[in-house]
PDB file of N, CA and C in Angstrom:
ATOM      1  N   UNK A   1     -70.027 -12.742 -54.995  1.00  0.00           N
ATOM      2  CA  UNK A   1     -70.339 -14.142 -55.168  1.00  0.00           C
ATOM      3  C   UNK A   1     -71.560 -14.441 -54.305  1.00  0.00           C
ATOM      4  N   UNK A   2     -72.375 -14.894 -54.565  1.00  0.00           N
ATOM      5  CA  UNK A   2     -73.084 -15.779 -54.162  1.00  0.00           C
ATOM      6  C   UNK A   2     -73.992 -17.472 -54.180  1.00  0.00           C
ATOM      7  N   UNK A   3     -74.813 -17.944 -53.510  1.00  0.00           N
ATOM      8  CA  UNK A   3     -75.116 -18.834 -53.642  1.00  0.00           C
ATOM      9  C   UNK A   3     -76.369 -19.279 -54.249  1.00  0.00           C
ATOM     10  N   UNK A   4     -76.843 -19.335 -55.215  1.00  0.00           N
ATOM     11  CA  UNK A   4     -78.207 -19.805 -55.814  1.00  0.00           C
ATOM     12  C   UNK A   4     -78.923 -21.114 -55.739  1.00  0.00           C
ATOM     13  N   UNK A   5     -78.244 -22.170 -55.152  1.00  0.00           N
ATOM     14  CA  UNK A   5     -79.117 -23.379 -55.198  1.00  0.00           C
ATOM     15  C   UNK A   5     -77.513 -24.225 -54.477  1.00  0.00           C
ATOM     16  N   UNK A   6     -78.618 -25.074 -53.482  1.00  0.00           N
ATOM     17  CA  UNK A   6     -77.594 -25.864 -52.725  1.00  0.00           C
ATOM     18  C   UNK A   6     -77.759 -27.404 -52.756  1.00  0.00           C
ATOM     19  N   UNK A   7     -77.363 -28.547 -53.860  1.00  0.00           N
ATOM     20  CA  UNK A   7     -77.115 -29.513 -53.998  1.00  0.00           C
ATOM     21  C   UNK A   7     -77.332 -30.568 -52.797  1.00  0.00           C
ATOM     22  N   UNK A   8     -78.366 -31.043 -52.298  1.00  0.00           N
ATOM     23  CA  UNK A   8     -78.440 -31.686 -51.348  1.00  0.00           C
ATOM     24  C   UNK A   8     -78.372 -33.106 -51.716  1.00  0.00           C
ATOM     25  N   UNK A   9     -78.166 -33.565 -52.924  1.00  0.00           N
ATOM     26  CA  UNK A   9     -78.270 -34.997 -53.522  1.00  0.00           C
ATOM     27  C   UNK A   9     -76.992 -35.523 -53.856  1.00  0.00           C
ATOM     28  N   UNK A  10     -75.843 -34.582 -53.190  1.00  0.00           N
ATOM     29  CA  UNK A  10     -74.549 -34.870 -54.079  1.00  0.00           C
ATOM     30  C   UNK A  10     -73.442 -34.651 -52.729  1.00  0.00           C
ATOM     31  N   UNK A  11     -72.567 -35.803 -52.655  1.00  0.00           N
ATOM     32  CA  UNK A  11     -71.611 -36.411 -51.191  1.00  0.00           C
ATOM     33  C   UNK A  11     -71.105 -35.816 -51.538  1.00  0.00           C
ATOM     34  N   UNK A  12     -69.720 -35.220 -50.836  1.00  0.00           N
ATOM     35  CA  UNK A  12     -67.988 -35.225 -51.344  1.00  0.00           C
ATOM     36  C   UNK A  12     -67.495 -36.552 -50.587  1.00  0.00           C
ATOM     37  N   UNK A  13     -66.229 -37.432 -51.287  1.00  0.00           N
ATOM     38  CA  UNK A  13     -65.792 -38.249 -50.828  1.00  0.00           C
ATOM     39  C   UNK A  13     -63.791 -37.814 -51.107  1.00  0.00           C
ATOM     40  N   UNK A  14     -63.711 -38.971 -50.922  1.00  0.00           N
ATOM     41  CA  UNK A  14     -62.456 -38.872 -50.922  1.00  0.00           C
ATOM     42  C   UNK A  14     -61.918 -40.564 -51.615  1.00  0.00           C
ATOM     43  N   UNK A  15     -61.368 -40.360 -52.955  1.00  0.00           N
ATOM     44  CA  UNK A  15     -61.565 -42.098 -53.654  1.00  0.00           C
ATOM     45  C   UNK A  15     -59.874 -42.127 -54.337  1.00  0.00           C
ATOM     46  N   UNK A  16     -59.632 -43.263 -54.549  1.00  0.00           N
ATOM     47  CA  UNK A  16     -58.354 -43.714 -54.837  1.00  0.00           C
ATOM     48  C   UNK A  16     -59.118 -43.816 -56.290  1.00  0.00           C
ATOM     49  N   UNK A  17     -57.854 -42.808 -57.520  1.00  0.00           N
ATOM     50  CA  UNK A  17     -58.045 -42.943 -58.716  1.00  0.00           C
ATOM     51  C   UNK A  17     -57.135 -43.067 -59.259  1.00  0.00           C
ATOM     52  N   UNK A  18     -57.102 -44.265 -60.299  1.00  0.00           N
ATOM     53  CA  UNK A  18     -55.838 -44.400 -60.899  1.00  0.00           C
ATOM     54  C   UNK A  18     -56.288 -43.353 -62.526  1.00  0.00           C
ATOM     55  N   UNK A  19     -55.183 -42.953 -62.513  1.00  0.00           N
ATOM     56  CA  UNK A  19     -55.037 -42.494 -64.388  1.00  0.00           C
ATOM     57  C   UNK A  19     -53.713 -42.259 -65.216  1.00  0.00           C
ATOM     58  N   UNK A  20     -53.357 -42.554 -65.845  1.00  0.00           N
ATOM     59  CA  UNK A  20     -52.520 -42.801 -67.028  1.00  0.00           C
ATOM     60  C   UNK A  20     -51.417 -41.485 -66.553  1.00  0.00           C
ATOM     61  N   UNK A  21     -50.578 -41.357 -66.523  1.00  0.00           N
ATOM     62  CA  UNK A  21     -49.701 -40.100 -66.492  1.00  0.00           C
ATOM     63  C   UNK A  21     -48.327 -39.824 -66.532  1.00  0.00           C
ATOM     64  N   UNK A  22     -47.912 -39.791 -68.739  1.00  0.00           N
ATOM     65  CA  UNK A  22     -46.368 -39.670 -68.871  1.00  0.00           C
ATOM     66  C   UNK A  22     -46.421 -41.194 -69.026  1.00  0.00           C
ATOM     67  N   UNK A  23     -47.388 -42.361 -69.887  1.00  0.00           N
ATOM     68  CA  UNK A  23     -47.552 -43.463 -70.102  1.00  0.00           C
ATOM     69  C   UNK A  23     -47.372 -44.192 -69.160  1.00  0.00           C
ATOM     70  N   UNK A  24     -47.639 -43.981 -67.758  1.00  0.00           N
ATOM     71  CA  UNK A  24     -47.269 -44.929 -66.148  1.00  0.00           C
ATOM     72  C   UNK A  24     -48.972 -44.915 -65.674  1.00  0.00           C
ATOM     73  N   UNK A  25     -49.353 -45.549 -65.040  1.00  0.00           N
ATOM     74  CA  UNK A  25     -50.676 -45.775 -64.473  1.00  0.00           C
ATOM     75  C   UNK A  25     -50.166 -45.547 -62.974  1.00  0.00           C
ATOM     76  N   UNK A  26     -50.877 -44.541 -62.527  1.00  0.00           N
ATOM     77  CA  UNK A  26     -50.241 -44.142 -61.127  1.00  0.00           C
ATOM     78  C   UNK A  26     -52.015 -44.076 -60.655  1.00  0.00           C
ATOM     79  N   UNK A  27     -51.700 -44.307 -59.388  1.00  0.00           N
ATOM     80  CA  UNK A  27     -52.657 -43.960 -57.911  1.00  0.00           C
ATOM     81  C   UNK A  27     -52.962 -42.973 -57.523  1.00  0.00           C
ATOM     82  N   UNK A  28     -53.818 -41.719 -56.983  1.00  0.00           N
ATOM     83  CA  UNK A  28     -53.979 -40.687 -55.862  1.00  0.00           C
ATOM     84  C   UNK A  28     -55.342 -40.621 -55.636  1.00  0.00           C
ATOM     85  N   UNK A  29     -55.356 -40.094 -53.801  1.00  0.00           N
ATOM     86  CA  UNK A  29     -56.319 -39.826 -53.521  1.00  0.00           C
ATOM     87  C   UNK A  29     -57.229 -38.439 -54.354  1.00  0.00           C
ATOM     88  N   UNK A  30     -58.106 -38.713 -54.414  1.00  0.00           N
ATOM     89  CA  UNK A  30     -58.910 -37.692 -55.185  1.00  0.00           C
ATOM     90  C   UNK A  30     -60.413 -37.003 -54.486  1.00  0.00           C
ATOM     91  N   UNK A  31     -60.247 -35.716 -54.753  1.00  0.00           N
ATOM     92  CA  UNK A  31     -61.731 -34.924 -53.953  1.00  0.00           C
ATOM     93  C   UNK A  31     -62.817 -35.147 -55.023  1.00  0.00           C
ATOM     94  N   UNK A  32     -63.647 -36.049 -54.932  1.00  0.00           N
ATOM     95  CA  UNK A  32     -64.486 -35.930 -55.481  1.00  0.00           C
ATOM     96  C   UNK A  32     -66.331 -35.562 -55.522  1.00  0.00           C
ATOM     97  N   UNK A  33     -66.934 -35.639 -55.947  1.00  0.00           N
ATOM     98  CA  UNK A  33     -68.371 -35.339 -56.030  1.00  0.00           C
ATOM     99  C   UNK A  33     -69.133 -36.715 -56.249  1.00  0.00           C
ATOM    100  N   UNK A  34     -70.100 -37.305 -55.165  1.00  0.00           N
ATOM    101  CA  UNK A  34     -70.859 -38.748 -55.862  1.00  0.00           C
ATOM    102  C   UNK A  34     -72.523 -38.100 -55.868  1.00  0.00           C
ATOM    103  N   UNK A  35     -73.013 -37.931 -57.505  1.00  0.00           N
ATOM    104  CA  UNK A  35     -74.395 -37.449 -57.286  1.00  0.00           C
ATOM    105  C   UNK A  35     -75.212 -39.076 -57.202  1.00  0.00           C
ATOM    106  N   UNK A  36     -75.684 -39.181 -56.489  1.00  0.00           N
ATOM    107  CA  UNK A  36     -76.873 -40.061 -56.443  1.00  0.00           C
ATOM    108  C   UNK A  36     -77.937 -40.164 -57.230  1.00  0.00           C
ATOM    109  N   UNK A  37     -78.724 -40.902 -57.864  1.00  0.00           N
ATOM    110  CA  UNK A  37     -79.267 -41.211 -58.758  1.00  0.00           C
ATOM    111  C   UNK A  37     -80.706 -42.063 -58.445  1.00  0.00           C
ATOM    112  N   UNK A  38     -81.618 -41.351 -58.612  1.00  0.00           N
ATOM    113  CA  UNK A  38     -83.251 -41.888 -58.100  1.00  0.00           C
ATOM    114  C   UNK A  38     -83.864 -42.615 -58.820  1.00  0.00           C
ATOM    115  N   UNK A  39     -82.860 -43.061 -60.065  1.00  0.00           N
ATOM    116  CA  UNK A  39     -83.959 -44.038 -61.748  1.00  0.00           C
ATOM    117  C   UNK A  39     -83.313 -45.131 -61.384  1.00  0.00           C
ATOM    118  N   UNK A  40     -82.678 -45.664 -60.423  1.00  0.00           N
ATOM    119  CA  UNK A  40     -81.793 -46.352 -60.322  1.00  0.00           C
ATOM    120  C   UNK A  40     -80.729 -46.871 -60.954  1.00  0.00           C
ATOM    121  N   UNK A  41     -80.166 -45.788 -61.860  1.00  0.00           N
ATOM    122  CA  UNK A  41     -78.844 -45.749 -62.480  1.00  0.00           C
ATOM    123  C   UNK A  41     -77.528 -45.348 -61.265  1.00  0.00           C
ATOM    124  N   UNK A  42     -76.656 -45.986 -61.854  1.00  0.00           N
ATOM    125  CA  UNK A  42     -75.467 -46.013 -61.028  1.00  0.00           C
ATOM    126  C   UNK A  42     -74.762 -44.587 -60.464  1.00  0.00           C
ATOM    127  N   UNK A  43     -74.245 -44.630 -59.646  1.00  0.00           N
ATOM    128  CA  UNK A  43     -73.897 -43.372 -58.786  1.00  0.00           C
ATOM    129  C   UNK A  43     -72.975 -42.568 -59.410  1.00  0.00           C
ATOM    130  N   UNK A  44     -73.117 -41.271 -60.062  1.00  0.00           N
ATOM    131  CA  UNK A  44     -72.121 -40.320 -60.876  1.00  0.00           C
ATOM    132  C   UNK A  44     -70.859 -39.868 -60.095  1.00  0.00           C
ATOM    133  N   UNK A  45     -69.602 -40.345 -60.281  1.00  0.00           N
ATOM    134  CA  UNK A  45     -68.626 -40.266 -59.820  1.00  0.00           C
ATOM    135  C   UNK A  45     -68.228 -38.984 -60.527  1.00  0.00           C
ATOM    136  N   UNK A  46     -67.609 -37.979 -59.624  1.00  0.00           N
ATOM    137  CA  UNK A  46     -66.625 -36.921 -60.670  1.00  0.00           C
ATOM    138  C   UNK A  46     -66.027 -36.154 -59.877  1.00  0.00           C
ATOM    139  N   UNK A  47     -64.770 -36.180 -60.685  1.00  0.00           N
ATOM    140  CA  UNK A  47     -63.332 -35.319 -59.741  1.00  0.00           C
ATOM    141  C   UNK A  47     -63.679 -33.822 -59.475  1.00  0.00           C
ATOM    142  N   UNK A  48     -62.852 -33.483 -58.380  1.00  0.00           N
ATOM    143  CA  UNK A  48     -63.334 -32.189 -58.041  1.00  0.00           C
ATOM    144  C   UNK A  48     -61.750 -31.583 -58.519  1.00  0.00           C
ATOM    145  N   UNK A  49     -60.829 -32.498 -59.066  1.00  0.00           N
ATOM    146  CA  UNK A  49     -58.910 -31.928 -59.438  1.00  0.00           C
ATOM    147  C   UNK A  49     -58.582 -32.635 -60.013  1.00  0.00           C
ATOM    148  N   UNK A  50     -57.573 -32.333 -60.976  1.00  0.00           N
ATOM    149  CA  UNK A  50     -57.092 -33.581 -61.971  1.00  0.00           C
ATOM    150  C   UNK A  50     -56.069 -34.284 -61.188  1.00  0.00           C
ATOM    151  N   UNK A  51     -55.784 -34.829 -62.011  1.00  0.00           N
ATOM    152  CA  UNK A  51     -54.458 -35.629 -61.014  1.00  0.00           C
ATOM    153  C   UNK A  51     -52.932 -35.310 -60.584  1.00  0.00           C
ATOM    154  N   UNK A  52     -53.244 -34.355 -60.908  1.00  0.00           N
ATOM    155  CA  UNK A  52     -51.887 -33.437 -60.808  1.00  0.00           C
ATOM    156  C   UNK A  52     -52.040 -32.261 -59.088  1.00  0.00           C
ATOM    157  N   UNK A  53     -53.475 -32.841 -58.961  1.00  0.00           N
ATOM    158  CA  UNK A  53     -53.548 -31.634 -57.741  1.00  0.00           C
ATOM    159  C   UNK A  53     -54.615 -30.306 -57.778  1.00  0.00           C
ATOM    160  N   UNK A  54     -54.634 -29.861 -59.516  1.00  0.00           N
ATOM    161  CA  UNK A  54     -55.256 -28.530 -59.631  1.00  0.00           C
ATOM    162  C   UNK A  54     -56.481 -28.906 -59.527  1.00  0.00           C
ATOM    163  N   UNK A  55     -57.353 -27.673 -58.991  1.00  0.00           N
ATOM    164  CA  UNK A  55     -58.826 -28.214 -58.623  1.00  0.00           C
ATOM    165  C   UNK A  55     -60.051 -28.024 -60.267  1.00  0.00           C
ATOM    166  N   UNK A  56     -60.765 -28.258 -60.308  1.00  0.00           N
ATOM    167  CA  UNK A  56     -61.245 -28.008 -61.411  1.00  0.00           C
ATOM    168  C   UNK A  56     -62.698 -27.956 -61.185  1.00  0.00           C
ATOM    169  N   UNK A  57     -63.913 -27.659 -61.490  1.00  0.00           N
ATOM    170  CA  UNK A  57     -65.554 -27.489 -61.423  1.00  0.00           C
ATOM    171  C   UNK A  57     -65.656 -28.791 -61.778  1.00  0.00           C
ATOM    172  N   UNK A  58     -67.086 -28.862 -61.089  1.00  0.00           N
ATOM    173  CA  UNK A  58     -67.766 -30.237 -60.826  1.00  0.00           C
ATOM    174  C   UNK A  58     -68.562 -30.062 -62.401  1.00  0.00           C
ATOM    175  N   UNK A  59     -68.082 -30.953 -63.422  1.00  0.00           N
ATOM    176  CA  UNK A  59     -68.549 -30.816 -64.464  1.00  0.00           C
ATOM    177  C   UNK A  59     -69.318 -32.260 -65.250  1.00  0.00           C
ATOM    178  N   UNK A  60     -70.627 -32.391 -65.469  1.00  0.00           N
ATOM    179  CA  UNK A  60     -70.942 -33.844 -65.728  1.00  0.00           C
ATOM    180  C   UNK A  60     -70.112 -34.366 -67.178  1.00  0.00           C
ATOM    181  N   UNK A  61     -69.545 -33.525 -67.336  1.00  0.00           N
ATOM    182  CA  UNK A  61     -68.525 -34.171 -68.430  1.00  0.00           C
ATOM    183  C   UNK A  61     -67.458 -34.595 -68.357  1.00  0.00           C
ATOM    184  N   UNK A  62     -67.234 -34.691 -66.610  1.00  0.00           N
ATOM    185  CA  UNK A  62     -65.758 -35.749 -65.910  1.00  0.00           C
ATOM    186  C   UNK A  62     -66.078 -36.744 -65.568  1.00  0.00           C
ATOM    187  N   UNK A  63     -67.336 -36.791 -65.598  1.00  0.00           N
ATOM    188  CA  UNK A  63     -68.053 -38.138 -64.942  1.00  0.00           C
ATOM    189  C   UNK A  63     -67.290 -39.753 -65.125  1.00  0.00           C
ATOM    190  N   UNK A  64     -67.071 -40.319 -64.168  1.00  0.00           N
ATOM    191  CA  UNK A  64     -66.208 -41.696 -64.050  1.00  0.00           C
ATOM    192  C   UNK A  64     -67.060 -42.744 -63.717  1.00  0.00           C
ATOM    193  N   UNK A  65     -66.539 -43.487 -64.822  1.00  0.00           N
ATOM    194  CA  UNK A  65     -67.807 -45.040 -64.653  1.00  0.00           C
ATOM    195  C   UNK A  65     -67.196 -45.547 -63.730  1.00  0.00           C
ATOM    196  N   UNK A  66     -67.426 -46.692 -62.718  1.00  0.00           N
ATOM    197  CA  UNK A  66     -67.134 -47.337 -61.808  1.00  0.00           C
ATOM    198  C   UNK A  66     -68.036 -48.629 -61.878  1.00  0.00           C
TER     199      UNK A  66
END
């Protein structure tokens, strides 16, 4: 393994996400990724685990509007 390029434009946080689960709207803290945005479009939110815990790749196709 190695490392090819190191993301300096993109936080990890830690955010309260609600999502749907077994038709109940439940709460958890979540590891996420916030890329920042220089066109001045809004800040790309995206989970680093679903809500169940398992971790999953930082993929711009999890991306969460806020």
């Amino acid at each position: 393994m190695k490392v090819t390029r190191l993301m300096t434009e993109v936080t990890l946080v830690i955010a309260d996400i609600e999502a749907e689960i077994n038709g109940e709207i439940r709460s958890c803290p979540t590891l996420c990724a916030v890329i920042k945005h220089d066109d001045g479009a809004s800040d790309s939110v995206i989970p680093l685990n679903t809500p169940d815990g398992r971790p999953i790749f930082l993929n711009m196709e999890n991306v969460i509007k806020h």
